[in-house]
PDB file of N, CA and C in Angstrom:
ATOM      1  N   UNK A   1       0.845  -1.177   0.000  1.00  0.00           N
ATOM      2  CA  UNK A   1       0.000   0.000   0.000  1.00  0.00           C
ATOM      3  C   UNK A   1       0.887   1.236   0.000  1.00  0.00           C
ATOM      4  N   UNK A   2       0.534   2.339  -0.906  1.00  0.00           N
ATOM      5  CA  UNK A   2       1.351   3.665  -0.914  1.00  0.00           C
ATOM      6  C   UNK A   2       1.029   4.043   0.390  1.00  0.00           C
ATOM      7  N   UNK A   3       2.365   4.875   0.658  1.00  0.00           N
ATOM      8  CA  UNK A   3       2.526   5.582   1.914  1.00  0.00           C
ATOM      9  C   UNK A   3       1.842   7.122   1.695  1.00  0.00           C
ATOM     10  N   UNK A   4       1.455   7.679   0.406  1.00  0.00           N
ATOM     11  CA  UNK A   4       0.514   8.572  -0.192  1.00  0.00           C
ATOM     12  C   UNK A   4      -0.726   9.307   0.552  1.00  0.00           C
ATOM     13  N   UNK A   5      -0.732   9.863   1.514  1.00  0.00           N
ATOM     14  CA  UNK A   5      -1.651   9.883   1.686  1.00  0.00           C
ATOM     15  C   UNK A   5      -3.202  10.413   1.128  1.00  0.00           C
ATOM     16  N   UNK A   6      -2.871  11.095   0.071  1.00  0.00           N
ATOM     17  CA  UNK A   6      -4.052  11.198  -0.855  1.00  0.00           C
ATOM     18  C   UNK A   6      -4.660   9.795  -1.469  1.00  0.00           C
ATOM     19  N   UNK A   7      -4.001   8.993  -2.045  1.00  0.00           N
ATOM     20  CA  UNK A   7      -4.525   7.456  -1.864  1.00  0.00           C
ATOM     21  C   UNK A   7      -5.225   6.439  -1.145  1.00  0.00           C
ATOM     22  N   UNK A   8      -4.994   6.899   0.264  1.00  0.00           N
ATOM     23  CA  UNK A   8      -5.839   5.806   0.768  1.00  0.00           C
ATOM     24  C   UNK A   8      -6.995   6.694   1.276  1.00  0.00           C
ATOM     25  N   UNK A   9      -7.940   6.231   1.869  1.00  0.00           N
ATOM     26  CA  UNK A   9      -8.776   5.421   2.202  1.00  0.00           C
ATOM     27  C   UNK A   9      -9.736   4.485   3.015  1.00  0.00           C
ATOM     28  N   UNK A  10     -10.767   4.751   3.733  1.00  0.00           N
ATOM     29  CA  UNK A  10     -11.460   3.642   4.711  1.00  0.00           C
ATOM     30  C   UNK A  10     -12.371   2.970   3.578  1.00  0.00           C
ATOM     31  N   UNK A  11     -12.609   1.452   3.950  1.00  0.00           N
ATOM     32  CA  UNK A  11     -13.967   0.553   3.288  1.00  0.00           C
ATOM     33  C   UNK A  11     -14.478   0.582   4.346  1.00  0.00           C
ATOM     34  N   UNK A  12     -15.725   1.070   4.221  1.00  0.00           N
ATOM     35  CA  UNK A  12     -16.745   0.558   5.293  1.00  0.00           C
ATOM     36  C   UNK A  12     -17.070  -0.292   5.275  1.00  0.00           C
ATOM     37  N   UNK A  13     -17.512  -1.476   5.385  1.00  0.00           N
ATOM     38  CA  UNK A  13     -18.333  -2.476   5.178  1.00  0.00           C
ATOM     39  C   UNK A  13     -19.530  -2.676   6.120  1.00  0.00           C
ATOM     40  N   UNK A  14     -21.414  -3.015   5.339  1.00  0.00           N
ATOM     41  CA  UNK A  14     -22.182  -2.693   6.255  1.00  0.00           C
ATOM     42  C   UNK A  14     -22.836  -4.338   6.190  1.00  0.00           C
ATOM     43  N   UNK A  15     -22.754  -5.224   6.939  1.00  0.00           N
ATOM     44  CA  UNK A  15     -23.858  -6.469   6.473  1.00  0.00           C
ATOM     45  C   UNK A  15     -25.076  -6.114   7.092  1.00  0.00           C
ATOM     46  N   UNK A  16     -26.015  -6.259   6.246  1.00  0.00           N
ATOM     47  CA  UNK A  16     -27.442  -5.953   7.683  1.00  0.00           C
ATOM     48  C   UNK A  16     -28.618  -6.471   6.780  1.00  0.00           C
ATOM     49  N   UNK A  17     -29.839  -6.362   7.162  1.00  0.00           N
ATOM     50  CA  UNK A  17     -31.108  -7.018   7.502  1.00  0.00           C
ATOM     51  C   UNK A  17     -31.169  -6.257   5.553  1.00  0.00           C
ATOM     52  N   UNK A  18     -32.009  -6.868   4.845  1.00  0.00           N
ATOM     53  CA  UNK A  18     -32.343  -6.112   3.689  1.00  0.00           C
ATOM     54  C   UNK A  18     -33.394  -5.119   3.849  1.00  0.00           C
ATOM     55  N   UNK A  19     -34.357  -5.236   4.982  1.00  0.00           N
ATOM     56  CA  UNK A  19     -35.160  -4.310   5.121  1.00  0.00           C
ATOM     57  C   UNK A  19     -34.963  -3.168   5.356  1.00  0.00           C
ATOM     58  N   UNK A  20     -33.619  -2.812   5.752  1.00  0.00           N
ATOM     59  CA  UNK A  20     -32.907  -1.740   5.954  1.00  0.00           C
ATOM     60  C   UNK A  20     -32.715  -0.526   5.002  1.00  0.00           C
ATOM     61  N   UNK A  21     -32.616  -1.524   3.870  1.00  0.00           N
ATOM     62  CA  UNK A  21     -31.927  -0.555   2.993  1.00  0.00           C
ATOM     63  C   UNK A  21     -32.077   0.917   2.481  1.00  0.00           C
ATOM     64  N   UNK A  22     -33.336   1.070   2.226  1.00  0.00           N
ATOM     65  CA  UNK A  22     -34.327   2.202   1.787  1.00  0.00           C
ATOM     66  C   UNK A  22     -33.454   3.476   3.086  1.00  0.00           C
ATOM     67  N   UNK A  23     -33.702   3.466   4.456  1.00  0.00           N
ATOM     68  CA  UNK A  23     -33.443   4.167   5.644  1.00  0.00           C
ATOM     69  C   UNK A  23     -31.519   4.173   5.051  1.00  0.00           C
ATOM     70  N   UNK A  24     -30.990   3.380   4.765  1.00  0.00           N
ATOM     71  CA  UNK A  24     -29.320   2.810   5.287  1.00  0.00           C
ATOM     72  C   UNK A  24     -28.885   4.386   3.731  1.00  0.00           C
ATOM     73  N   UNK A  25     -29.304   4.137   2.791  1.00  0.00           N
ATOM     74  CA  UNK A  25     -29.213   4.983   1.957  1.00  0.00           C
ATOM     75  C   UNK A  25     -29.997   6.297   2.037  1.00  0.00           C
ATOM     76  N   UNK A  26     -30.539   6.592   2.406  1.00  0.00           N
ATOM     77  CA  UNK A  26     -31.087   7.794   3.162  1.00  0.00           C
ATOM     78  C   UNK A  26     -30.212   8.196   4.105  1.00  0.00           C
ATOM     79  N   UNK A  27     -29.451   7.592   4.949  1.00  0.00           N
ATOM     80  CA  UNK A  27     -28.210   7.948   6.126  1.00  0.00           C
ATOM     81  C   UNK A  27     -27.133   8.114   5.530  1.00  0.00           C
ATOM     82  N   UNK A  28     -26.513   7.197   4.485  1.00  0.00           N
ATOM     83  CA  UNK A  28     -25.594   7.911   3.755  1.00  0.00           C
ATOM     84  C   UNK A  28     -25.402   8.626   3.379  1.00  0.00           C
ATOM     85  N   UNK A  29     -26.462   9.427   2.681  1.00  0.00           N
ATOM     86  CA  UNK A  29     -26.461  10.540   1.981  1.00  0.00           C
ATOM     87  C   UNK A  29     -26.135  11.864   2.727  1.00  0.00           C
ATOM     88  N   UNK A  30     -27.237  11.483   3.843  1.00  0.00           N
ATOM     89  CA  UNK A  30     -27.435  12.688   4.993  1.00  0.00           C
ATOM     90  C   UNK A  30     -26.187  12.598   5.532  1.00  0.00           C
ATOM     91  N   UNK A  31     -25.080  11.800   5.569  1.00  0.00           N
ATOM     92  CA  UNK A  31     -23.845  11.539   5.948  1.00  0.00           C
ATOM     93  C   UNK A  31     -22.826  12.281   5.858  1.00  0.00           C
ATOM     94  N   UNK A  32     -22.699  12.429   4.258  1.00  0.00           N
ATOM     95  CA  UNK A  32     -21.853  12.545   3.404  1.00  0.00           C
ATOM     96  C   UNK A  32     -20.878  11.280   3.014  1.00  0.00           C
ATOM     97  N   UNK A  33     -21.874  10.051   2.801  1.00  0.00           N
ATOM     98  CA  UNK A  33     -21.088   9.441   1.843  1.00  0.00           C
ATOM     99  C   UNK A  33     -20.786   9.846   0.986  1.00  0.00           C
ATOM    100  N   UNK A  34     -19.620   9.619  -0.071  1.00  0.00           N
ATOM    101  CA  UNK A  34     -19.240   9.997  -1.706  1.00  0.00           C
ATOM    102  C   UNK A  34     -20.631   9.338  -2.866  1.00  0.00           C
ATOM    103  N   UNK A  35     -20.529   8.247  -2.220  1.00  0.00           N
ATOM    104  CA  UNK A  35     -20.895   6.777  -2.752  1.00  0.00           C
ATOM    105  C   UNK A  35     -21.415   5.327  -2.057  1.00  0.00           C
ATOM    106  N   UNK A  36     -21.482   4.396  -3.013  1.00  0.00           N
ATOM    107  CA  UNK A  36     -21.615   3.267  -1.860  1.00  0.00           C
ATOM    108  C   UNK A  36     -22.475   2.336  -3.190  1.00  0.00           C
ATOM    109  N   UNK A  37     -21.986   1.059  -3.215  1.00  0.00           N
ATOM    110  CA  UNK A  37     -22.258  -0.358  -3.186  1.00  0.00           C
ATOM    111  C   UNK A  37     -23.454  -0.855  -2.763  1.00  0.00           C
ATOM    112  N   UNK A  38     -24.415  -1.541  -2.853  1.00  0.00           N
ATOM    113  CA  UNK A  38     -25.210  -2.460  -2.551  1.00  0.00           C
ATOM    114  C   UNK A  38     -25.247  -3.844  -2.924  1.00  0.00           C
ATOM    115  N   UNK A  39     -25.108  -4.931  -2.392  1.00  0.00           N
ATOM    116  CA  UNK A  39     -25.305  -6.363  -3.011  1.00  0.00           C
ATOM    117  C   UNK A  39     -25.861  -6.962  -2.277  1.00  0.00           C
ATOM    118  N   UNK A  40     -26.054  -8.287  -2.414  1.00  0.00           N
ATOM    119  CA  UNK A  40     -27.225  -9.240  -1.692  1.00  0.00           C
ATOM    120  C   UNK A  40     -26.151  -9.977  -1.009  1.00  0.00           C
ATOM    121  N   UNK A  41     -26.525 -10.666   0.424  1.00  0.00           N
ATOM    122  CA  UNK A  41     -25.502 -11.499   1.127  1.00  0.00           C
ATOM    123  C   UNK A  41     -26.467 -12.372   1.574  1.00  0.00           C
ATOM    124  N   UNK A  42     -25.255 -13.297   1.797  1.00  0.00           N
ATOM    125  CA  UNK A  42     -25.764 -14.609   2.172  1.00  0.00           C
ATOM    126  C   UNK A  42     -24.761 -15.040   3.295  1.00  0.00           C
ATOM    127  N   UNK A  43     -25.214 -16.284   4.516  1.00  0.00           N
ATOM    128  CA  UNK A  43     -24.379 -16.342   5.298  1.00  0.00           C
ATOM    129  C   UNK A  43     -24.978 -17.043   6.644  1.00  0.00           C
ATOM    130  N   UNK A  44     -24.045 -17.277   7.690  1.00  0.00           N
ATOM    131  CA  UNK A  44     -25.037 -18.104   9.029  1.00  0.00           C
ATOM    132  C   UNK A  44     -24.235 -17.097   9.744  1.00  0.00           C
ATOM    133  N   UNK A  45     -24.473 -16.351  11.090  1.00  0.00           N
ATOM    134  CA  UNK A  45     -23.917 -15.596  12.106  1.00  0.00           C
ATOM    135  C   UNK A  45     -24.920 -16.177  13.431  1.00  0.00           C
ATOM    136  N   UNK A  46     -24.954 -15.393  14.550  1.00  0.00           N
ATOM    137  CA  UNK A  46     -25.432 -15.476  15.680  1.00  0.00           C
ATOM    138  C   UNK A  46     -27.061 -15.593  15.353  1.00  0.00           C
ATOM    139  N   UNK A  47     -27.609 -14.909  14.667  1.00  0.00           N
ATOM    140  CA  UNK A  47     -29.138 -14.914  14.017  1.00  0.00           C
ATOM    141  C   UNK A  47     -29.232 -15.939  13.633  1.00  0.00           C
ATOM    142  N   UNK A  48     -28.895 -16.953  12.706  1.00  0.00           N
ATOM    143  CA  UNK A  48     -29.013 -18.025  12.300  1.00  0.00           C
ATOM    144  C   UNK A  48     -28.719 -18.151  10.579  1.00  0.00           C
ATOM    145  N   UNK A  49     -29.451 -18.846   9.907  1.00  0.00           N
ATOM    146  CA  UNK A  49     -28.846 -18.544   8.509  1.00  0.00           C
ATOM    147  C   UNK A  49     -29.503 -17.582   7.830  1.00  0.00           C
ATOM    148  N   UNK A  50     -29.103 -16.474   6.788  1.00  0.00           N
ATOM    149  CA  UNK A  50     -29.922 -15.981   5.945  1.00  0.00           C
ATOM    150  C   UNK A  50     -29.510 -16.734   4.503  1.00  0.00           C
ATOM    151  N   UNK A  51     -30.858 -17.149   3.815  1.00  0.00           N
ATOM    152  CA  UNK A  51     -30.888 -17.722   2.872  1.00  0.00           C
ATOM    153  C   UNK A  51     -31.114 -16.624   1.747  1.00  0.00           C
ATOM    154  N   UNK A  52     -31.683 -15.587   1.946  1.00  0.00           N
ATOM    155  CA  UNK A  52     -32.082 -14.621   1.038  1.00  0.00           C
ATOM    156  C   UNK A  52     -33.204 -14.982   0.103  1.00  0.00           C
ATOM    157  N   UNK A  53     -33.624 -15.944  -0.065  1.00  0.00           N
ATOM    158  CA  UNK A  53     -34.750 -16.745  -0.658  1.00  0.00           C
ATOM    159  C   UNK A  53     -35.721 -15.888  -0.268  1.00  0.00           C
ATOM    160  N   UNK A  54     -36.311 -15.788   1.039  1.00  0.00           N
ATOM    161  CA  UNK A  54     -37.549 -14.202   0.516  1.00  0.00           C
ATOM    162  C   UNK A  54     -36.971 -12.822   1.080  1.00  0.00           C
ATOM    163  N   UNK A  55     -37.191 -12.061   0.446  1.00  0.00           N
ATOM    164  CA  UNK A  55     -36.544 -10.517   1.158  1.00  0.00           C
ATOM    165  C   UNK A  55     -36.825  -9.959   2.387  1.00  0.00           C
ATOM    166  N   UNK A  56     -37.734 -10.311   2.986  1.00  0.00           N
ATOM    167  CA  UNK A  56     -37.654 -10.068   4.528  1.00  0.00           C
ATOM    168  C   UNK A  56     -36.579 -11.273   5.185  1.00  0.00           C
ATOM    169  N   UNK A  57     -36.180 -11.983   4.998  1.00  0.00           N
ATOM    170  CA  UNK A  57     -35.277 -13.001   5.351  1.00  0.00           C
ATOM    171  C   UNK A  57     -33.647 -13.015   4.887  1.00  0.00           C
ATOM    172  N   UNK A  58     -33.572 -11.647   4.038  1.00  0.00           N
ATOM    173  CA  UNK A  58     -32.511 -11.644   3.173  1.00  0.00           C
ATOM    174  C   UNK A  58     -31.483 -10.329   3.731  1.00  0.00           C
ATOM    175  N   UNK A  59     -30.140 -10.404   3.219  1.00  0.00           N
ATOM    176  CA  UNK A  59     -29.560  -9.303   4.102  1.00  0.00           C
ATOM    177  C   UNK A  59     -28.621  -8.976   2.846  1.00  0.00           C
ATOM    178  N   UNK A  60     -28.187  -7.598   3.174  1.00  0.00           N
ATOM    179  CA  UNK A  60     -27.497  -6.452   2.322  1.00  0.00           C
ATOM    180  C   UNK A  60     -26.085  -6.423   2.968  1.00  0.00           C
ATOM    181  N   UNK A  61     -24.995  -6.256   1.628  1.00  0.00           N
ATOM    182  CA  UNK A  61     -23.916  -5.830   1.843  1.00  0.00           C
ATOM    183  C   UNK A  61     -23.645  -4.319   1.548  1.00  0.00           C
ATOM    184  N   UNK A  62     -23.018  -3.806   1.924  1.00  0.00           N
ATOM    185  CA  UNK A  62     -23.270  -2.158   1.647  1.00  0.00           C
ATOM    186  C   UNK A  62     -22.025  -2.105   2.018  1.00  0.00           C
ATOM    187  N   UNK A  63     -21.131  -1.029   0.744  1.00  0.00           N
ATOM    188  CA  UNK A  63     -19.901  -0.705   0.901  1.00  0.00           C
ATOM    189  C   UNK A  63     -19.539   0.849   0.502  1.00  0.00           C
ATOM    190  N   UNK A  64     -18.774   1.410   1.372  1.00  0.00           N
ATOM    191  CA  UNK A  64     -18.787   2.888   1.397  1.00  0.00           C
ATOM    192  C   UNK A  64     -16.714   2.827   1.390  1.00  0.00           C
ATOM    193  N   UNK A  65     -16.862   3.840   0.538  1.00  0.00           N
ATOM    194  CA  UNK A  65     -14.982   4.531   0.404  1.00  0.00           C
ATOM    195  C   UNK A  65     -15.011   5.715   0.769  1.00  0.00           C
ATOM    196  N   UNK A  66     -14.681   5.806   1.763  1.00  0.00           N
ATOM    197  CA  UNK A  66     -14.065   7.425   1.755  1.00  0.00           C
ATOM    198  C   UNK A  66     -13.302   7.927   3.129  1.00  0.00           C
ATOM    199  N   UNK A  67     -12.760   9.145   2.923  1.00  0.00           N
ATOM    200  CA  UNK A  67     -11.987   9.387   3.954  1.00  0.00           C
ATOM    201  C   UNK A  67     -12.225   8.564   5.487  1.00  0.00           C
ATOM    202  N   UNK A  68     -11.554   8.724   6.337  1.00  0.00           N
ATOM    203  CA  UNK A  68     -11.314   7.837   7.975  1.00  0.00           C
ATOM    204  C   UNK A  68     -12.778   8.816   8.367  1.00  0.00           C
ATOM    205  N   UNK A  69     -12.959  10.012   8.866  1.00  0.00           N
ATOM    206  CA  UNK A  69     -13.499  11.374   9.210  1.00  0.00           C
ATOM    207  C   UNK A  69     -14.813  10.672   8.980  1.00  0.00           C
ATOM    208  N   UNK A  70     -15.209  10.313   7.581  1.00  0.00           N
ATOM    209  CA  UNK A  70     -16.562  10.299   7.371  1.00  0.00           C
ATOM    210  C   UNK A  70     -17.059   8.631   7.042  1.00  0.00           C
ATOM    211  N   UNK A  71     -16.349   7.836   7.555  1.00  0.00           N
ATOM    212  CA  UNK A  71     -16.212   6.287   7.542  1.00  0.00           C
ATOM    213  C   UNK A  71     -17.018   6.248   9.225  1.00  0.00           C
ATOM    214  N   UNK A  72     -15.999   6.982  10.120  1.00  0.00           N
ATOM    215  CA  UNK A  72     -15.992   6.620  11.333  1.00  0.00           C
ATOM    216  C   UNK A  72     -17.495   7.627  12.133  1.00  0.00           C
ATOM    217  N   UNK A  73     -17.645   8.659  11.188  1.00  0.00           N
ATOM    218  CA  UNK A  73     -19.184   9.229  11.460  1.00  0.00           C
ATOM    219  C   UNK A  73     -20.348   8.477  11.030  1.00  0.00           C
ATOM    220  N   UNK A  74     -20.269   7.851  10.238  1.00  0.00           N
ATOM    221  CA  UNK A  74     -21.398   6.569   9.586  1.00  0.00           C
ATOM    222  C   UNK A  74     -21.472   5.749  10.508  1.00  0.00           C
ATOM    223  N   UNK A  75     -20.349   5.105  10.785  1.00  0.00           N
ATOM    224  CA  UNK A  75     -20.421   4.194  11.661  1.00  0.00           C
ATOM    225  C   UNK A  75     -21.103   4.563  12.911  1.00  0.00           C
ATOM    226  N   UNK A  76     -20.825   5.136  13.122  1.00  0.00           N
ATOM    227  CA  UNK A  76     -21.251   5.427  14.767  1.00  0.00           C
ATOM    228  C   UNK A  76     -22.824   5.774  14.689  1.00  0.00           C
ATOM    229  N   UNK A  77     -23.322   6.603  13.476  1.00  0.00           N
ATOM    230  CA  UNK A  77     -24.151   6.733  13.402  1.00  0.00           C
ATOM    231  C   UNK A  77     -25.105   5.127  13.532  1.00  0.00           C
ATOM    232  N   UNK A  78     -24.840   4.430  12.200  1.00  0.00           N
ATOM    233  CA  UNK A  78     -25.472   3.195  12.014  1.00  0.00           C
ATOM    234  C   UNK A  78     -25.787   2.247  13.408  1.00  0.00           C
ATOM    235  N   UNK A  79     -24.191   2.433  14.417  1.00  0.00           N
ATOM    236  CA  UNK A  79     -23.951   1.614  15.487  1.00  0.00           C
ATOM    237  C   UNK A  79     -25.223   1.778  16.280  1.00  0.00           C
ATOM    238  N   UNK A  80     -25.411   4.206  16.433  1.00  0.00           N
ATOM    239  CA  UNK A  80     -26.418   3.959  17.825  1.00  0.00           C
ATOM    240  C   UNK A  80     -27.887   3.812  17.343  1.00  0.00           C
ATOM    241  N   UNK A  81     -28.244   3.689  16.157  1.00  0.00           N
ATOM    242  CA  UNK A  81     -29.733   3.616  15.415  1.00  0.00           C
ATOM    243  C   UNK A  81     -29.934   2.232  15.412  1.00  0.00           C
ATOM    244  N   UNK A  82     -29.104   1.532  14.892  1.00  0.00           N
ATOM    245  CA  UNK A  82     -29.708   0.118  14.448  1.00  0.00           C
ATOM    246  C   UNK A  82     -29.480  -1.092  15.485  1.00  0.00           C
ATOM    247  N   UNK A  83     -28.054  -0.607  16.285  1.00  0.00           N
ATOM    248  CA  UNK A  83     -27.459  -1.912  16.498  1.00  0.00           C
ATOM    249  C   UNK A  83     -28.749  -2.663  17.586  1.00  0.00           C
ATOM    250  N   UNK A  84     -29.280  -2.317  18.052  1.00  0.00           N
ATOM    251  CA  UNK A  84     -30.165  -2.978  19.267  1.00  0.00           C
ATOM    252  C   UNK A  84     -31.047  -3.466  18.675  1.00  0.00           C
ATOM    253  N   UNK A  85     -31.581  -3.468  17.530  1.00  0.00           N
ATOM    254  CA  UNK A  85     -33.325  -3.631  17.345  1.00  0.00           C
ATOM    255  C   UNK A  85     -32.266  -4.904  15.788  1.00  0.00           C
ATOM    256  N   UNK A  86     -31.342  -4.038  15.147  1.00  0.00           N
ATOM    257  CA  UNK A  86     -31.308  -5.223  14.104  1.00  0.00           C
ATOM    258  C   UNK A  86     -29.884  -5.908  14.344  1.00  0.00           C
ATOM    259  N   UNK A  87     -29.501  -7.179  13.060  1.00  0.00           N
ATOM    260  CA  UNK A  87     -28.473  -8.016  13.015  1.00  0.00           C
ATOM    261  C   UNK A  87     -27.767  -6.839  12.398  1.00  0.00           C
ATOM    262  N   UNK A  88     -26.918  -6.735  12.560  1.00  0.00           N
ATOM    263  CA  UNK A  88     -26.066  -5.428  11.392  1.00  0.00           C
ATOM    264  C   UNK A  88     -24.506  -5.948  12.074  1.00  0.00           C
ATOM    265  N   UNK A  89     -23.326  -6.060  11.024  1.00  0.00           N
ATOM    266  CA  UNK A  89     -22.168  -6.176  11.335  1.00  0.00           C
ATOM    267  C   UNK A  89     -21.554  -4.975  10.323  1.00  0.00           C
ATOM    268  N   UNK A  90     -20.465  -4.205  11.157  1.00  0.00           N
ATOM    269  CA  UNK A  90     -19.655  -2.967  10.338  1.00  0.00           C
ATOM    270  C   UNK A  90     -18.185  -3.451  10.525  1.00  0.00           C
ATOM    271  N   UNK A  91     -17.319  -3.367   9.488  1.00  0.00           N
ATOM    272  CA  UNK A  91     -16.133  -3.137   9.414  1.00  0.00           C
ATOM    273  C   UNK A  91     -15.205  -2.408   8.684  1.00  0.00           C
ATOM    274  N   UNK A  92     -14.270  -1.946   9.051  1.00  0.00           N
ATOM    275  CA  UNK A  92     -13.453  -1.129   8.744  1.00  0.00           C
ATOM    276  C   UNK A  92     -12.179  -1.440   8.081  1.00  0.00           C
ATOM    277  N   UNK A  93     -11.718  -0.943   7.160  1.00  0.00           N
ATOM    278  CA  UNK A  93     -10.623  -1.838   6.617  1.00  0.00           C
ATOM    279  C   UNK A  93     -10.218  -0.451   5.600  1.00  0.00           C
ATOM    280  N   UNK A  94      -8.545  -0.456   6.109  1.00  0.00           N
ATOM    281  CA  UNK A  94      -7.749   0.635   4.979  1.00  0.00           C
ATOM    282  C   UNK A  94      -7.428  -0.109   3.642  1.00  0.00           C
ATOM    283  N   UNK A  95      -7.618   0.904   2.425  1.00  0.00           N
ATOM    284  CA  UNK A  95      -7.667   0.973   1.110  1.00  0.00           C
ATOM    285  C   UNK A  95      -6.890   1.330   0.396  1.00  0.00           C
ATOM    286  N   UNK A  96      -6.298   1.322  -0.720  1.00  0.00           N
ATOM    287  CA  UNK A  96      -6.074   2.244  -1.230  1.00  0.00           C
ATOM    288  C   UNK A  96      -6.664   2.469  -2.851  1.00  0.00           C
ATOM    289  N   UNK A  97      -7.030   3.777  -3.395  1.00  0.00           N
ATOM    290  CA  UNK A  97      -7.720   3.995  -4.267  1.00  0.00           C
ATOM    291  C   UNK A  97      -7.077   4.536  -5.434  1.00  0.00           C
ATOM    292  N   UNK A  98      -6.744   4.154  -6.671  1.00  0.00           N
ATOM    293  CA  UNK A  98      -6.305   4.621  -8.027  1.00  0.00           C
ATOM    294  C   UNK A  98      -7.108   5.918  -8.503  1.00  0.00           C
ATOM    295  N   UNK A  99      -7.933   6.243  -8.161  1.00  0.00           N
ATOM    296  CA  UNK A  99      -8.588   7.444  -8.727  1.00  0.00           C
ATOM    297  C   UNK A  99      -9.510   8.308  -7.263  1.00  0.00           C
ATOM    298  N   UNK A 100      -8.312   9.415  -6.448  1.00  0.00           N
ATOM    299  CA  UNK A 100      -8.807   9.456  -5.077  1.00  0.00           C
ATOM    300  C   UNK A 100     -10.070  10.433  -5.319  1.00  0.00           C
ATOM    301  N   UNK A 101     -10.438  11.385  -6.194  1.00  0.00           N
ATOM    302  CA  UNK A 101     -11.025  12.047  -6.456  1.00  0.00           C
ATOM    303  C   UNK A 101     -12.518  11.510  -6.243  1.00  0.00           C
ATOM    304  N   UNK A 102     -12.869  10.376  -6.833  1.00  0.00           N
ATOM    305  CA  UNK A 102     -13.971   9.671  -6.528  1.00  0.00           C
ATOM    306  C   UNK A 102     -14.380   9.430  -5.315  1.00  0.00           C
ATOM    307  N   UNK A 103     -13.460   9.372  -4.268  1.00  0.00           N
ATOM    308  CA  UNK A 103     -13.799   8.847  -3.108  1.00  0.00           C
ATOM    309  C   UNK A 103     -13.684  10.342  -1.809  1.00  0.00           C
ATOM    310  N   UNK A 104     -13.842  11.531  -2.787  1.00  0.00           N
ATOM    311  CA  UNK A 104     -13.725  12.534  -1.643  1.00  0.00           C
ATOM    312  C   UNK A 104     -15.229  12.760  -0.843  1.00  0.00           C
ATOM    313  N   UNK A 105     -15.505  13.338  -0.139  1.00  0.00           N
ATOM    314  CA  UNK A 105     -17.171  13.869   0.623  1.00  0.00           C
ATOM    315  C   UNK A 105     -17.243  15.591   0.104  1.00  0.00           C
TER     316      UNK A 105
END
């Protein structure tokens, strides 16, 4: 990884309930995410399995790039809204990005 610091970078990573999503992108925005990913996940955790087979049963991957500043304000946000009532796992992981411009707030 460049020592650059215009290059890097936080991944957010969001796993959570699919019912979420509609609200989860509405918070980003209001955030200042740049951007952000959506895909379908599949998987067994503490909840049990999600098969994704019907969409209330199904869960979202959601991925956000951008500065540490506005990685670590999402998060916290997502942490004190959701974490009690839904399954939601966040992680954090440094990047680095070929085109940093894309990934500013």
């Amino acid at each position: 990884m460049t020592t650059d610091p215009e290059f890097r970078r936080k991944l957010l990573t969001v796993i959570t309930e699919a019912a979420l999503e509609t609200h989860l992108t509405r918070d980003l925005e209001q955030l200042g995410a740049p951007g952000y990913t959506i895909a379908n996940a599949r998987g067994r955790g503490q909840r049990g399995v999600r098969k994704a087979g019907w969409e209330a049963d199904s869960n979202i991957r959601v991925e956000i790039i951008c500065d540490e500043t506005t990685a670590r304000r999402i998060a916290a946000h997502l942490r004190e809204r959701y974490y009690d009532n839904y399954a939601m796992i966040l992680t954090l992981t440094d990047v680095e990005v070929l085109r940093p411009q894309k990934f500013s707030s």
